[in-house]
Protein backbone atom coordinates (compact mmCIF):
# COMPACT_ATOMS: atom_id res chain seq x y z
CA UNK A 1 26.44 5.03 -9.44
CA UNK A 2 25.03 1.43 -10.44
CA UNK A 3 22.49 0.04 -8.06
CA UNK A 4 21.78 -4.17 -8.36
CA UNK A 5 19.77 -5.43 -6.57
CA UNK A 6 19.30 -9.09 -5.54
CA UNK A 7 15.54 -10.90 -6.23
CA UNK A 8 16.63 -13.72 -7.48
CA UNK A 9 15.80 -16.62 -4.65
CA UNK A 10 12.36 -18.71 -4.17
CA UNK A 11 11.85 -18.43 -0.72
CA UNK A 12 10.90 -21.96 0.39
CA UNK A 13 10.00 -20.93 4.16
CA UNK A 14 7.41 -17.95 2.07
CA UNK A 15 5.57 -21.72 1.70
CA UNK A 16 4.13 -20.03 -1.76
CA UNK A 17 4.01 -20.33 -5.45
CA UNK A 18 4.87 -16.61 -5.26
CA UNK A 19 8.28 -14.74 -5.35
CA UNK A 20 9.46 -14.01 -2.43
CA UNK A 21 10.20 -10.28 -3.57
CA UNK A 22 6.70 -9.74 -4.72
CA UNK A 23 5.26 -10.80 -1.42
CA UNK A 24 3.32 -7.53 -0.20
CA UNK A 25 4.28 -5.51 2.88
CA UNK A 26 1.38 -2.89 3.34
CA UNK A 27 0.00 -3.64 -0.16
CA UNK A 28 3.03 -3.15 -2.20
CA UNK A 29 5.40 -5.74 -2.75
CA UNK A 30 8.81 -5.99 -1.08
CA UNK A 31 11.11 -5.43 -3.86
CA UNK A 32 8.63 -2.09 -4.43
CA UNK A 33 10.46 -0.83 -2.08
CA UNK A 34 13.93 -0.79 -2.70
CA UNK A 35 12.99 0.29 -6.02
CA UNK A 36 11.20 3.43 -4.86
CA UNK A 37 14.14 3.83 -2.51
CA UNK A 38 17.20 3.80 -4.66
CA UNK A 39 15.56 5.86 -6.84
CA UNK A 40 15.64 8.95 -4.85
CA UNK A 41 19.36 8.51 -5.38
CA UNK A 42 19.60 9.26 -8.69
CA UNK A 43 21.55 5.73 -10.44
CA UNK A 44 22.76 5.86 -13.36
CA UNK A 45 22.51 1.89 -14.00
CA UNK A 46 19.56 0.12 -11.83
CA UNK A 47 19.69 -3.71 -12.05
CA UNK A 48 17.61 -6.23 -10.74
CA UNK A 49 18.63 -9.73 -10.45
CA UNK A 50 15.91 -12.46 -11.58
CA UNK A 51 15.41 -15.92 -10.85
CA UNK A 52 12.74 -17.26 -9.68
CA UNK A 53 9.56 -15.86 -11.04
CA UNK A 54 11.94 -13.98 -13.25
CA UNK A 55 8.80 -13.01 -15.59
CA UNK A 56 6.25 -12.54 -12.97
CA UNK A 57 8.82 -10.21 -11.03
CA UNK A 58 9.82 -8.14 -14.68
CA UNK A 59 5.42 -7.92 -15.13
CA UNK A 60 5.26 -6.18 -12.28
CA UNK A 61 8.28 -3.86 -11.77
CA UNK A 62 8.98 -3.53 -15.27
CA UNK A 63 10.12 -0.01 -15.55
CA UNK A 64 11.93 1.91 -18.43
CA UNK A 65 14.80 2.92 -15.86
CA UNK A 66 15.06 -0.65 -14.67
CA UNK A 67 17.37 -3.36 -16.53
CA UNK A 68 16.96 -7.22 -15.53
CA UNK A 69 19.89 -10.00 -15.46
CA UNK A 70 19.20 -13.40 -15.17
CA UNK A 71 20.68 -15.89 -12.37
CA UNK A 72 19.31 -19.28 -14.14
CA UNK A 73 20.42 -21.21 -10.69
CA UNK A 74 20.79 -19.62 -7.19
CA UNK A 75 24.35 -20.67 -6.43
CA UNK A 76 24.56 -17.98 -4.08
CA UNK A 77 24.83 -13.85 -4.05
CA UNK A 78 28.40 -13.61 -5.15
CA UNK A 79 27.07 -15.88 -8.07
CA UNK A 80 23.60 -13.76 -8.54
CA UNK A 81 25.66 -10.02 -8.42
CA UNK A 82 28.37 -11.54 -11.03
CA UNK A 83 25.27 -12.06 -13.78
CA UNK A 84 24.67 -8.22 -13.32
CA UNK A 85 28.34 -6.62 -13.86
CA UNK A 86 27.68 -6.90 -17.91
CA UNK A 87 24.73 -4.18 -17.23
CA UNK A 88 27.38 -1.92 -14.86
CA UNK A 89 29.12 1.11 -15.65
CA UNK A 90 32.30 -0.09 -14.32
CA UNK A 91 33.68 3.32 -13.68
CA UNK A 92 31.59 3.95 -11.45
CA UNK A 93 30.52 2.39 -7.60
CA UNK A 94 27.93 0.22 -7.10
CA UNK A 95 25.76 -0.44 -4.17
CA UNK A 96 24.33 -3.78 -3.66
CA UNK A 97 21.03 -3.80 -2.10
CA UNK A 98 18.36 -7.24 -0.96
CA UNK A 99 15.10 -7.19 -2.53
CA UNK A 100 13.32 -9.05 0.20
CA UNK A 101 15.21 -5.70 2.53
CA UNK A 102 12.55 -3.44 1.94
CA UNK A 103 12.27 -0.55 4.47
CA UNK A 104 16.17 0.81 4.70
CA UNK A 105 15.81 4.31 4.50
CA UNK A 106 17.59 6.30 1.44
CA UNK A 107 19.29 8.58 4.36
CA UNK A 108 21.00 5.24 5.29
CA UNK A 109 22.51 4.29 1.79
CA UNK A 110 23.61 7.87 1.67
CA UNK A 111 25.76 7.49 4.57
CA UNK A 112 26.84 4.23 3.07
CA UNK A 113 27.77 5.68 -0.27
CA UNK A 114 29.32 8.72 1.35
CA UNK A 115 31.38 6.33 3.53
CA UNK A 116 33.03 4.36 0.43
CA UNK A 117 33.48 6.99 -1.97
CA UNK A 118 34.48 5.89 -5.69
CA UNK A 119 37.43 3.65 -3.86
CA UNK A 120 36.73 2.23 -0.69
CA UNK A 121 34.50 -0.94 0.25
CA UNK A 122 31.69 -0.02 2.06
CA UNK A 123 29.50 -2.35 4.08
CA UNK A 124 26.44 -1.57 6.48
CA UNK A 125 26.85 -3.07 9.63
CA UNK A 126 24.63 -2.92 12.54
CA UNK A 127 24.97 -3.91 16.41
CA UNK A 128 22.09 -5.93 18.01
CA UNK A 129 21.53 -7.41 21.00
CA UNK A 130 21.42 -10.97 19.91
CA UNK A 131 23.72 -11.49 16.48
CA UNK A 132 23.50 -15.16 16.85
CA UNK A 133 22.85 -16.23 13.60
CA UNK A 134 24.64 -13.26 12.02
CA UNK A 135 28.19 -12.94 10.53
CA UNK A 136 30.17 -11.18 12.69
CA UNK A 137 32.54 -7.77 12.08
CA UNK A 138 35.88 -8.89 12.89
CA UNK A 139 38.34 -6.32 13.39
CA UNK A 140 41.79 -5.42 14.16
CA UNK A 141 43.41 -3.81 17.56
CA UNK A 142 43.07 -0.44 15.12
CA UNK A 143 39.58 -1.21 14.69
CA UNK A 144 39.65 -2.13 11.05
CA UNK A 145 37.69 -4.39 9.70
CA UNK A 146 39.60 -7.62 8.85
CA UNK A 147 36.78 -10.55 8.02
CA UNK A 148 33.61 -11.51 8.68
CA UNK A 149 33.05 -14.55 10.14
CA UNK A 150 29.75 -17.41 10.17
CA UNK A 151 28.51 -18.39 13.18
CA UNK A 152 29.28 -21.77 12.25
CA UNK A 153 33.23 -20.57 11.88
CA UNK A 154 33.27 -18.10 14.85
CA UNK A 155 35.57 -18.66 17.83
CA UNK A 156 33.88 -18.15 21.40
CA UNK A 157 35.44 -14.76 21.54
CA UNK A 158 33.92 -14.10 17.62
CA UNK A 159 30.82 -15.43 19.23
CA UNK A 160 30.63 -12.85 21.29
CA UNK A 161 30.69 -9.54 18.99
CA UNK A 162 27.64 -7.85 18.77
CA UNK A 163 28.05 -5.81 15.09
CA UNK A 164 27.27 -8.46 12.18
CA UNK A 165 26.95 -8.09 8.52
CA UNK A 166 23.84 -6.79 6.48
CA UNK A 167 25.00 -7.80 2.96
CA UNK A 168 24.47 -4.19 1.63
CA UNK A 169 27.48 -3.10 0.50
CA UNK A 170 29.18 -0.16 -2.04
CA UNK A 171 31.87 -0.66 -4.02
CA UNK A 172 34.31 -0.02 -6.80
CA UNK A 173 32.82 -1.59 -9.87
CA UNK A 174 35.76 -2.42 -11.83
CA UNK A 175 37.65 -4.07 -8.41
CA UNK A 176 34.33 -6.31 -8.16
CA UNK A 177 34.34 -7.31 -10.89
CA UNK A 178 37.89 -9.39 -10.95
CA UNK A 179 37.00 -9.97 -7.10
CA UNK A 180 33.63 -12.19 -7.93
CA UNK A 181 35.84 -14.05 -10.43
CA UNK A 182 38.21 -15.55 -8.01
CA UNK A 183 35.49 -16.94 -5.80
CA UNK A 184 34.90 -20.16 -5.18
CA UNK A 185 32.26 -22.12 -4.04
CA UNK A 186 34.36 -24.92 -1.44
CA UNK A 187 31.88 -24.68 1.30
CA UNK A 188 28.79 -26.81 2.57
CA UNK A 189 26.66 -25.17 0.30
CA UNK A 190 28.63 -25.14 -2.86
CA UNK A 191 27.80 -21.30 -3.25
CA UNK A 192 29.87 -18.17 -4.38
CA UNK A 193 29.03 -15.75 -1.73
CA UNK A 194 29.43 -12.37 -1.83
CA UNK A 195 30.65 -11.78 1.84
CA UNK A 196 34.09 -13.43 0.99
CA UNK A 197 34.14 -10.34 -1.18
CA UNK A 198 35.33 -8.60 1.89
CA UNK A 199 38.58 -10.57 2.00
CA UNK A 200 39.79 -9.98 -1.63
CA UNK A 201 39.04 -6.46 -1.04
CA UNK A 202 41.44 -6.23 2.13
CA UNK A 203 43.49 -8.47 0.07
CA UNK A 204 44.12 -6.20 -2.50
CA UNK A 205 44.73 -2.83 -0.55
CA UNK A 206 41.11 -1.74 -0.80
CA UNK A 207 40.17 0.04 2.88
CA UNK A 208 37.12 -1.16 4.17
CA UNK A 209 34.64 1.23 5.84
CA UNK A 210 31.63 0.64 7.50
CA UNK A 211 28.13 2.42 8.48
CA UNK A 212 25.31 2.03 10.37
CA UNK A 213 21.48 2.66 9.84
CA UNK A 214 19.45 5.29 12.67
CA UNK A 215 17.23 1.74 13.17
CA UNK A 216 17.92 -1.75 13.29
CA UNK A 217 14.23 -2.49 11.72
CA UNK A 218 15.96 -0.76 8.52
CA UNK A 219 18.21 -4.18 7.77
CA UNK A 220 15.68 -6.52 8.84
CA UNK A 221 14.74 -9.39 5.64
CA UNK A 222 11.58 -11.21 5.38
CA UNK A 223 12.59 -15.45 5.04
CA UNK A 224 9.01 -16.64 5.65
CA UNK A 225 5.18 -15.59 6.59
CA UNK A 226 6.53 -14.32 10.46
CA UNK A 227 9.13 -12.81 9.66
CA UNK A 228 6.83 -10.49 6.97
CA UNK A 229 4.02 -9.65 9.36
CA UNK A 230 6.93 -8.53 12.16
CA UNK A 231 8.22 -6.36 9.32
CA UNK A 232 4.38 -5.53 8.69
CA UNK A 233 4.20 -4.41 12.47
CA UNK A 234 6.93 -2.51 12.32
CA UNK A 235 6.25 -0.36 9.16
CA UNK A 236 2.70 0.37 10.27
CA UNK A 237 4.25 1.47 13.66
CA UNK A 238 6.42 3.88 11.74
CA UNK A 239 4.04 5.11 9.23
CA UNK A 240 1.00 5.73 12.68
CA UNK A 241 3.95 7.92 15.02
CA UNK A 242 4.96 10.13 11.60
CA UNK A 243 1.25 11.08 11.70
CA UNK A 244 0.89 11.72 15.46
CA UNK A 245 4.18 13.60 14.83
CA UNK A 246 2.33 15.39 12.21
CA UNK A 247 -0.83 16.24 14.24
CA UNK A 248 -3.36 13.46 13.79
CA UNK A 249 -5.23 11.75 16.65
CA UNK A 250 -5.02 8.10 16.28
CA UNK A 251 -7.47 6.49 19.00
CA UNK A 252 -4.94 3.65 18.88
CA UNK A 253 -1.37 3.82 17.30
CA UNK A 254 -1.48 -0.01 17.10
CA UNK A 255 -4.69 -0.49 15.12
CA UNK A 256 -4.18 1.83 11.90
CA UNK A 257 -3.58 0.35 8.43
CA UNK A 258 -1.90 2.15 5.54
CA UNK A 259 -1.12 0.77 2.69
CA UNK A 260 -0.26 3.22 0.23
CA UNK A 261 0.16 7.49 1.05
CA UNK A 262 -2.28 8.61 3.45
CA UNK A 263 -2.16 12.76 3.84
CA UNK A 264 -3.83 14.55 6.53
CA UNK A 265 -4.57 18.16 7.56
CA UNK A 266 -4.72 19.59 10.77
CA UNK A 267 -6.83 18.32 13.62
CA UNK A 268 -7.66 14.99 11.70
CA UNK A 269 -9.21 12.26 14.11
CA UNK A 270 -8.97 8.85 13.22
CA UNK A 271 -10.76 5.31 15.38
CA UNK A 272 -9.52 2.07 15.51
CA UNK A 273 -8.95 -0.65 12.55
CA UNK A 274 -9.11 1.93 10.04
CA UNK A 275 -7.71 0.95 6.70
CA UNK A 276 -6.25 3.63 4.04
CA UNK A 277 -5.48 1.93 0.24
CA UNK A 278 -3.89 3.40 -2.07
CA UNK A 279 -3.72 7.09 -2.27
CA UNK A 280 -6.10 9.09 0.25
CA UNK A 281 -6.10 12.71 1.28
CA UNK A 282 -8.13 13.97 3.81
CA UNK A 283 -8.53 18.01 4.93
CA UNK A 284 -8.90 19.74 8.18
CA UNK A 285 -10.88 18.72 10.92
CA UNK A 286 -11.76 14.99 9.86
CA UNK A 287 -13.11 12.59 12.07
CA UNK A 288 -12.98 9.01 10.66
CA UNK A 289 -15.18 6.69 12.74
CA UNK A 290 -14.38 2.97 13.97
CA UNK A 291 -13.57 -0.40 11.23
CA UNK A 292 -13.87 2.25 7.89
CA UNK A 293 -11.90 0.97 4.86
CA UNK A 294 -10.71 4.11 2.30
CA UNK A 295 -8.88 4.14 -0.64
CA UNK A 296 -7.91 6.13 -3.29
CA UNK A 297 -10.34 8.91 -2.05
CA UNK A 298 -10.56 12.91 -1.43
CA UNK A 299 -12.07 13.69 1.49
CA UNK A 300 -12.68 17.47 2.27
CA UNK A 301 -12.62 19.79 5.38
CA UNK A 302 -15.08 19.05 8.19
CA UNK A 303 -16.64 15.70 6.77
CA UNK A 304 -17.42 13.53 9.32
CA UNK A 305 -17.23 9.70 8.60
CA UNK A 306 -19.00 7.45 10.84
CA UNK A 307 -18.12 3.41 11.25
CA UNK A 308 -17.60 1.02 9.20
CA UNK A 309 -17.93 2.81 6.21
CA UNK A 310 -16.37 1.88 2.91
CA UNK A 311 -15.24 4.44 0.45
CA UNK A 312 -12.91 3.98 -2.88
CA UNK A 313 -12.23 5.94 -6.13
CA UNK A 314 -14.15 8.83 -4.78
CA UNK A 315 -13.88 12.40 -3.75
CA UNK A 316 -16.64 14.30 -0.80
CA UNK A 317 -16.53 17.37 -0.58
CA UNK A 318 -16.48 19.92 2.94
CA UNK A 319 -18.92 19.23 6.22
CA UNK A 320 -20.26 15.56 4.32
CA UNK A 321 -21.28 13.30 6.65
CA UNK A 322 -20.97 9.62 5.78
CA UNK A 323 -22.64 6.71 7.27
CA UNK A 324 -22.61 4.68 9.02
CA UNK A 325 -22.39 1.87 7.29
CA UNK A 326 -22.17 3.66 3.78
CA UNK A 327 -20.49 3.09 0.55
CA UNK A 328 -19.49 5.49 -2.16
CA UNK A 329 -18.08 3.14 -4.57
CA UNK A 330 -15.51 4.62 -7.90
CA UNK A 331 -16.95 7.80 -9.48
CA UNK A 332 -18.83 8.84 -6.50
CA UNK A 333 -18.87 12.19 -6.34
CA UNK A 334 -20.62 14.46 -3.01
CA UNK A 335 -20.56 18.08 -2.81
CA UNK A 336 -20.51 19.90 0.39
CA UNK A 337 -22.89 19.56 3.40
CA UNK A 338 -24.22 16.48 1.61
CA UNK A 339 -25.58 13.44 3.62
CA UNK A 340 -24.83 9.48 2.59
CA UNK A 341 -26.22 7.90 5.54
CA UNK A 342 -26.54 3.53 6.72
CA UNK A 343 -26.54 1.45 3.94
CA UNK A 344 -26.23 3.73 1.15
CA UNK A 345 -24.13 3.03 -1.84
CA UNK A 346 -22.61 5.68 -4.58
CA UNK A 347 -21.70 4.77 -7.81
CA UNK A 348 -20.38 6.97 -10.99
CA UNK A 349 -22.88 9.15 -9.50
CA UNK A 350 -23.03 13.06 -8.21
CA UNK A 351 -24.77 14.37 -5.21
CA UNK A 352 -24.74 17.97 -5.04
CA UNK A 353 -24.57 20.54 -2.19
CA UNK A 354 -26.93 19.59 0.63
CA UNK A 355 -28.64 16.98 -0.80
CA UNK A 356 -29.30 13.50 1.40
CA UNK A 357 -29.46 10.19 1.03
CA UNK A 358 -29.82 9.05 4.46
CA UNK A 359 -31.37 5.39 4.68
CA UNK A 360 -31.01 2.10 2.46
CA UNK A 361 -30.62 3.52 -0.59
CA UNK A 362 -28.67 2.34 -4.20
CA UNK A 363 -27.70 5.72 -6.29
CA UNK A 364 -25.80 4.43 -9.41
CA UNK A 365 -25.07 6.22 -12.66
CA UNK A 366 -27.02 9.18 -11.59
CA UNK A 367 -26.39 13.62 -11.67
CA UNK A 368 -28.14 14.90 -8.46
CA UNK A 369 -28.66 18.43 -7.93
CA UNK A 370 -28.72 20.37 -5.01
CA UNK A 371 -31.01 20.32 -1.85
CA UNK A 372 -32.86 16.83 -2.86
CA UNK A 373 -34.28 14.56 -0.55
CA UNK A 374 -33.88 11.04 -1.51
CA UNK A 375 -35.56 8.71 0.36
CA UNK A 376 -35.69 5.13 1.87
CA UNK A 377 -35.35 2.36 -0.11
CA UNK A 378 -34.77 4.67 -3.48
CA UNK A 379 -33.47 2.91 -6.39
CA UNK A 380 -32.04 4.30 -9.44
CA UNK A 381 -32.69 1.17 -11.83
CA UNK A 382 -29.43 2.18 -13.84
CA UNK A 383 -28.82 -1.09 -15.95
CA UNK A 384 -30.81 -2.38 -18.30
CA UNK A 385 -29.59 -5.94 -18.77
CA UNK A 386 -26.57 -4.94 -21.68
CA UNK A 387 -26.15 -0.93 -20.84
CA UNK A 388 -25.88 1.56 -18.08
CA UNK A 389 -27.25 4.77 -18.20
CA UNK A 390 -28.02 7.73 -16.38
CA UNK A 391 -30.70 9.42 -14.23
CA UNK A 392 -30.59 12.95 -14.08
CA UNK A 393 -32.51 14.62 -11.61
CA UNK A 394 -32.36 18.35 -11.21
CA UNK A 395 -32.19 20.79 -7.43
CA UNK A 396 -34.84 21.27 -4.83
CA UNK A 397 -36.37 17.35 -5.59
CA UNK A 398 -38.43 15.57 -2.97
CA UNK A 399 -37.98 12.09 -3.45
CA UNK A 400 -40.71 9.33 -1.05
CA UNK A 401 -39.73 6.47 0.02
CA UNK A 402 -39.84 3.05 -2.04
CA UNK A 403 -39.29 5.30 -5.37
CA UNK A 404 -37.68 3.61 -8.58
CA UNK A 405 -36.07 5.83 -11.54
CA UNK A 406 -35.48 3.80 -14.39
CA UNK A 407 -32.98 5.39 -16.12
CA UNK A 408 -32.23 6.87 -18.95
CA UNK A 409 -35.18 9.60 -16.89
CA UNK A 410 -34.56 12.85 -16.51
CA UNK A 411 -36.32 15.07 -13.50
CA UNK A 412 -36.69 18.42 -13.21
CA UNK A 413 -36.40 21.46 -10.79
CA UNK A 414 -38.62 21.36 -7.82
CA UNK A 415 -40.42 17.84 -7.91
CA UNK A 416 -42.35 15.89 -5.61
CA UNK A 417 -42.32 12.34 -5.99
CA UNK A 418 -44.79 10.10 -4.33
CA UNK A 419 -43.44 7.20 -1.87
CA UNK A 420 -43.69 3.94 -3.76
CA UNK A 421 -43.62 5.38 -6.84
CA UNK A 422 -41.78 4.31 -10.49
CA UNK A 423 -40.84 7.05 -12.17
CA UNK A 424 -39.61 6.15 -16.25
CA UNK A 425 -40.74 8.93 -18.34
CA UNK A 426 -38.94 12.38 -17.73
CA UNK A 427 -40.90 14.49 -15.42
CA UNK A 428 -40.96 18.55 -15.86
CA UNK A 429 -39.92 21.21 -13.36
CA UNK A 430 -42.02 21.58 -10.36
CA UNK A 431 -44.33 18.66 -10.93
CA UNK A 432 -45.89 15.87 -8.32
CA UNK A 433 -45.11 12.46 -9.38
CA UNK A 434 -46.92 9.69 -8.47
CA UNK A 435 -48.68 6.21 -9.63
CA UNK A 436 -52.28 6.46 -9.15
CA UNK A 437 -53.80 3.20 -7.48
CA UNK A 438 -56.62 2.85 -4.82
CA UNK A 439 -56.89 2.59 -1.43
CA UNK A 440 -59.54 0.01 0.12
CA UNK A 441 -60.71 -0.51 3.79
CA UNK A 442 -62.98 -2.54 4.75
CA UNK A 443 -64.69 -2.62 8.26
CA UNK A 444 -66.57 -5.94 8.31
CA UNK A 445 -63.27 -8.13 7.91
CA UNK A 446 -62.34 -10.73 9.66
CA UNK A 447 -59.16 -12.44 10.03
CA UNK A 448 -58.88 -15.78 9.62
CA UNK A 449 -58.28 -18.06 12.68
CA UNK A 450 -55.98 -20.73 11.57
CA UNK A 451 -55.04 -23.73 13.52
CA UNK A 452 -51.66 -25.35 13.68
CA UNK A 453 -51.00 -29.10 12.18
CA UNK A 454 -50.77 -31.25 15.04
């Protein structure tokens, strides 16, 4: 089977420099998805058709299993799938798919391909309550398909037939290849389109069968900025009732953000306006507080994340609690029962089992054993102007408040370190670390009285 699909067009109403196929629904661009989708179907030949943005769209879906063809000018999709049949096996079908098309379901091509065989023309239809707009499905008393037919062509009793045309179609390669030769381009436009293909298929003997997707949303395009974030809506509204299906609480269905593969174990609990990047798996008995952004993170059984917490590139491990307001940012790494409380950040840095970090705290670069205490306002002073390196402080460490470890330090088991202390030589196991300095009182002061400027 050859799959082509078209990505050649501008997209004027997009109102942007960028291809319309690489706009992104969900983080991923549009023509991502088709890609991802015909691919579970195994092609032998997968084409994509190029125009505008040609290299732009080849940078960023460039794949060893994907060829490129090259439609120079848009003179329509009969025109755009004609620079592609050099790159077909033509002894074999090929289904024609829309880049800017992304969320039909492989199921539906399936019954598509299934439908046309190696020798019937196949096209995916679907019936809607308003088709105006559309080309319609005209068919016989027999209820074969005879023509589609424009709006702009339809009679009043055309007008009023609900099933219109998607544009996906499968067909015999070698037949489409002679039909997209004969057409011509005598309309408004002066564009070879590929639904006249449907005539010189009925033309020639060819039956043509139809099939229809399990969802309308499956043939829906995206022409400008509304029409994506509908499409946006939609998809999220998929992806939030396949996890309720699959056991997770969602406070709110309609305010949950995926954009990449978001797995959950049982008796996950997620708030509102909770954004998951990338790829994030999260164990049993989760709860995920209110306005938290993850992404591409591990999260393990029984953590509980608070609100508004950001976490990305980083793994905790069971029973954590997080927050709120905390970040662990790429290479943050917390063992179990540890504690990363408001306005703590993680970087490239290890906390180990039970240890806390609980108030307005930066941790960067650092190994932290288990059971420490690290307290507010702590600073590992990781970067030295050119280099980053590492603070390595060992299990059972008290660390005060106001403390700075200029790294490279190393600390041992068991220490005590003084609040307001600056700690840059390596300190042995079981010592108390402070910076001696003197205390004065006075009890004859007085303040001075000072007088505002009139």
């Amino acid at each position: 089977m050859n799959i082509v699909i078209l990505a050649a067009g501008m997209g004027k109403r997009m109102r942007s420099a960028q291809p319309k196929v690489l706009h992104p629904l969900a983080g991923q661009p549009l023509l991502s998805y088709v890609i991802d989708t015909v691919r579970t179907l195994s092609p032998t030949r997968l084409v994509v058709v190029v125009g505008h943005g040609a290299d732009k769209v080849r940078k960023t879906v460039g794949a060893p299993d994907v060829q490129f063809a090259v439609q120079d000018k848009q003179l329509g999709t009969g025109h755009a799938v004609q620079q592609a049949v050099p790159l077909l096996d033509l002894s074999v079908p090929t289904l024609v798919l829309y880049g800017d098309v992304p969320l039909t379901r492989a199921s539906t091509l399936k019954r598509l391909l299934d439908a046309a065989g190696a020798e019937r023309y196949g096209m995916l239809t679907v019936t809607v309550d308003d088709p105006t707009g559309y080309g319609r499905i005209v068919r016989n008393a027999a209820g074969s398909v005879t023509k589609i037919v424009e709006q702009k062509d339809a009679t009043p009793d055309e007008l009023k037939i609900a099933e219109i045309n998607t544009g996906i179609i499968a067909t015999p390669t070698r037949q489409l290849e002679a039909w997209l030769a004969s057409l011509k381009n005598d309309n408004a436009q002066g564009q070879f389109y590929l639904t006249d293909v449907v005539e010189r298929a009925i033309e020639s003997g060819v039956e043509v069968v139809t099939a229809q997707p399990d969802a309308e949303w499956e043939t829906l395009g995206v022409n400008s900025k509304v029409q994506l974030a509908a499409l946006e809506h939609v998809h999220q509204r998929n992806v939030a009732y396949a996890l309720l299906e699959a056991g997770v609480t969602l406070a709110d269905p309609a305010r949950i953000d995926v954009r990449g593969t978001l797995s959950c174990g049982a008796d996950v609990s997620i708030d509102v306006n909770c954004v998951f990047e990338g790829k994030v798996t999260i164990g049993d008995n989760v709860s995920i507080g209110a306005n938290c952004v993850i992404r591409d993170a591990e999260i393990g059984a029984g953590t509980r994340i608070d609100a508004y917490t950001h976490i990305e590139g980083a793994t905790a491990g069971a029973n954590v609690v997080l927050g709120p307001y905390a970040r662990l940012r790429p290479g943050a790494q917390l063992g179990d029962e540890a504690h990363v409380g408001n306005f703590v950040e993680v970087k490239n840095a290890v906390l180990g089992h039970g240890s806390k970090a609980n108030h307005l705290t930066y941790i960067g670069d650092s190994d932290i054993g288990a059971r420490v205490n690290v307290g507010a306002g702590t600073i590992t002073c990781n970067y030295d102007g050119a280099n980053k390196h590492r603070t390595m402080i060992g299990d059972d460490v008290f660390i005060g408040s106001d403390t700075q470890l200029v790294a490279p330090v190393r600390v041992g088991n068991g220490v005590t370190i003084a609040a307001g202390t600056t700690v840059w030589k390596d300190v042995g196991d079981n010592e108390l670390v402070l910076n001696e300095k003197t205390q004065v009182s006075r009890n004859d002061y007085v303040r001075p009285v000072k007088k505002k400027k009139a």
